[in-house]
C-alpha atoms as a PDB file:
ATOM      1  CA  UNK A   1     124.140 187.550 161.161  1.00  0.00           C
ATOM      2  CA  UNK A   2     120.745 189.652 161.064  1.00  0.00           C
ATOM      3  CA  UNK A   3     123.385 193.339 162.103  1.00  0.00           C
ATOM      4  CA  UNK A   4     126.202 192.728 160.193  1.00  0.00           C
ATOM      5  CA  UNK A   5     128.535 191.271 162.884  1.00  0.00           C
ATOM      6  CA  UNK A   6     129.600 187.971 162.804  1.00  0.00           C
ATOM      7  CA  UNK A   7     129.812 185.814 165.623  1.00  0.00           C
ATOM      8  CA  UNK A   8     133.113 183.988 166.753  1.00  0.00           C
ATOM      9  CA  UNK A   9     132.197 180.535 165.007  1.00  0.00           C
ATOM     10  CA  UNK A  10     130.895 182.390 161.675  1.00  0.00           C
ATOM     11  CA  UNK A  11     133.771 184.298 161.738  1.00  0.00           C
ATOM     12  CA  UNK A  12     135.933 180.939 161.560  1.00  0.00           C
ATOM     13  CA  UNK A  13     133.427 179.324 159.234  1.00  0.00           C
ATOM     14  CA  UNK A  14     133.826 182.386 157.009  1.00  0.00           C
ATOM     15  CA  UNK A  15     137.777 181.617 157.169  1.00  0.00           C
ATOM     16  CA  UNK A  16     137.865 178.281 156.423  1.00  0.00           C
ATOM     17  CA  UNK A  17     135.212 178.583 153.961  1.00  0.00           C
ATOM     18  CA  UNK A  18     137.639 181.224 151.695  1.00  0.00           C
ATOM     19  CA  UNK A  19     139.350 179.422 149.244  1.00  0.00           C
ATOM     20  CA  UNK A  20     141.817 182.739 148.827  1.00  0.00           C
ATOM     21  CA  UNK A  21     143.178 182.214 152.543  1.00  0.00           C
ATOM     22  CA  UNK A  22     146.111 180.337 152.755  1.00  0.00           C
ATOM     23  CA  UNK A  23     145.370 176.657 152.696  1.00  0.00           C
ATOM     24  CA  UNK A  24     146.967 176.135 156.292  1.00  0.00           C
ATOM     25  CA  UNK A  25     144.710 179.064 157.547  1.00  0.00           C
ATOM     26  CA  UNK A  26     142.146 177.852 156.345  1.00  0.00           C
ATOM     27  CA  UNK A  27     142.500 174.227 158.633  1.00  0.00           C
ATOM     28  CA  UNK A  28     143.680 175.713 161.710  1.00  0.00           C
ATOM     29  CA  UNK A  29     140.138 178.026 161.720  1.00  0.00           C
ATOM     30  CA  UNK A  30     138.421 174.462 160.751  1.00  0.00           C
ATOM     31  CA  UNK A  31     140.451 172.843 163.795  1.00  0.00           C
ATOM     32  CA  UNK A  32     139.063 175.349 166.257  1.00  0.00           C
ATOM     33  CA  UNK A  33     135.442 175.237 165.171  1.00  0.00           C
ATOM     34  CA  UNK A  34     134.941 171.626 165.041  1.00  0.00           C
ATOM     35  CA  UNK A  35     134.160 170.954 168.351  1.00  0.00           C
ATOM     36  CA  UNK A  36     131.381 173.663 168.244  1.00  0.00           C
ATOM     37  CA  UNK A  37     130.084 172.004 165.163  1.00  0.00           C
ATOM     38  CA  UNK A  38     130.443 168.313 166.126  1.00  0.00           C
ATOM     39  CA  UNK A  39     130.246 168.738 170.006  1.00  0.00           C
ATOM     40  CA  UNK A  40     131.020 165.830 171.517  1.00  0.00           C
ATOM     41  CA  UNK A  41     128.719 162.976 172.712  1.00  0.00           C
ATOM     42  CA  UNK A  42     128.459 162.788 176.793  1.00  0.00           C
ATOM     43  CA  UNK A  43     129.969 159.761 178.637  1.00  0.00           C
ATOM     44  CA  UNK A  44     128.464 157.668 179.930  1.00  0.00           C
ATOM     45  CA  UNK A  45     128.683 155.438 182.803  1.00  0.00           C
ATOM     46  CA  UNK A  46     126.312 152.512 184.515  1.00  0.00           C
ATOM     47  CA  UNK A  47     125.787 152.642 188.392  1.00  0.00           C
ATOM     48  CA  UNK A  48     124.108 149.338 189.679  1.00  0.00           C
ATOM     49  CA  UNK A  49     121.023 150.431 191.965  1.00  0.00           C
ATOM     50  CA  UNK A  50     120.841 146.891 193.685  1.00  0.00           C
ATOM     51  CA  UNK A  51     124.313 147.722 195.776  1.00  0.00           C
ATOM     52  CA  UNK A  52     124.751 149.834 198.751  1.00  0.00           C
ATOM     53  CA  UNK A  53     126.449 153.092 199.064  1.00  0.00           C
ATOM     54  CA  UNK A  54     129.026 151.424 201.038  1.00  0.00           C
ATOM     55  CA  UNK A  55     129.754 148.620 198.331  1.00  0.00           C
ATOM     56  CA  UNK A  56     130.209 151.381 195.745  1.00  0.00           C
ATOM     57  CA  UNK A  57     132.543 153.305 198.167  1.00  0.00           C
ATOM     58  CA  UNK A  58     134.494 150.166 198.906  1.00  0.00           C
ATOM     59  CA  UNK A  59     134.714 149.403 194.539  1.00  0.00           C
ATOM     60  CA  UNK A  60     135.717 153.002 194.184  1.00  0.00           C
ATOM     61  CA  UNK A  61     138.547 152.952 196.219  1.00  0.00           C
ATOM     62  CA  UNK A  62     140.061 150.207 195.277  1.00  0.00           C
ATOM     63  CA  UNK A  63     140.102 151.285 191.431  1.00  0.00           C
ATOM     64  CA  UNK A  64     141.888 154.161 192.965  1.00  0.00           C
ATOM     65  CA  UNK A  65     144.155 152.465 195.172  1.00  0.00           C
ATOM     66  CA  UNK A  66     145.353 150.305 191.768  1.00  0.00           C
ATOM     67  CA  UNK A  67     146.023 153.662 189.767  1.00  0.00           C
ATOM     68  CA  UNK A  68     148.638 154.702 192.680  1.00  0.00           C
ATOM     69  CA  UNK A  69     152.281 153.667 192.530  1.00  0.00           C
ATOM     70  CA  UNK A  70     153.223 153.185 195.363  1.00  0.00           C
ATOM     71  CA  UNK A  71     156.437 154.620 196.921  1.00  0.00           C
ATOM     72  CA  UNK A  72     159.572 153.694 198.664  1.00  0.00           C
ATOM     73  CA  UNK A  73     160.207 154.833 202.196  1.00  0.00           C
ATOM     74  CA  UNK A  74     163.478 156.055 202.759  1.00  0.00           C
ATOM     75  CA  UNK A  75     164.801 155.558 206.296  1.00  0.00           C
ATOM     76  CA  UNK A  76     167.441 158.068 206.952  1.00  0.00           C
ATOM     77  CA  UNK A  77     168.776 159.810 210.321  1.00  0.00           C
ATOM     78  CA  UNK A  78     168.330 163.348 211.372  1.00  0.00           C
ATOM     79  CA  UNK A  79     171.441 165.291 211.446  1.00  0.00           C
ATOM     80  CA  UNK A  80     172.024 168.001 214.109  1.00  0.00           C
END
């Protein structure tokens, strides 16, 4: 804060930091800057080098194909 302005984070730090604000003002401003102060940690995920392109393709869509439901056809006639 080297000119006097805070920044949007201090600003909520500053908040929650206040024991004279209003206790459930206080957590809502430590709500919204936790995940600027604890960001959180990448996923991850493991791709096997040994298998072709096409054998991860195929894997992939099948793990798709499972999340699908899938639907009833309705047969019905077309009324004029």
């Amino acid at each position: 804060m080297a000119n006097g302005r805070l920044t949007s984070l201090e600003l909520l730090q500053e908040v929650y930091r206040d024991p004279m604000v209003p206790l459930h003002t206080r957590i809502r401003c430590a709500i919204e800057a936790a995940p600027y102060e604890y960001p959180k940690k990448p996923s991850s995920m493991s791709i096997h080098y040994d298998e072709t392109f096409a054998g991860r393709l195929e894997k992939a869509v099948l793990i798709v194909e499972r999340r699908f439901i899938p639907t009833k056809v309705i047969e019905h006639e077309e009324q004029n």
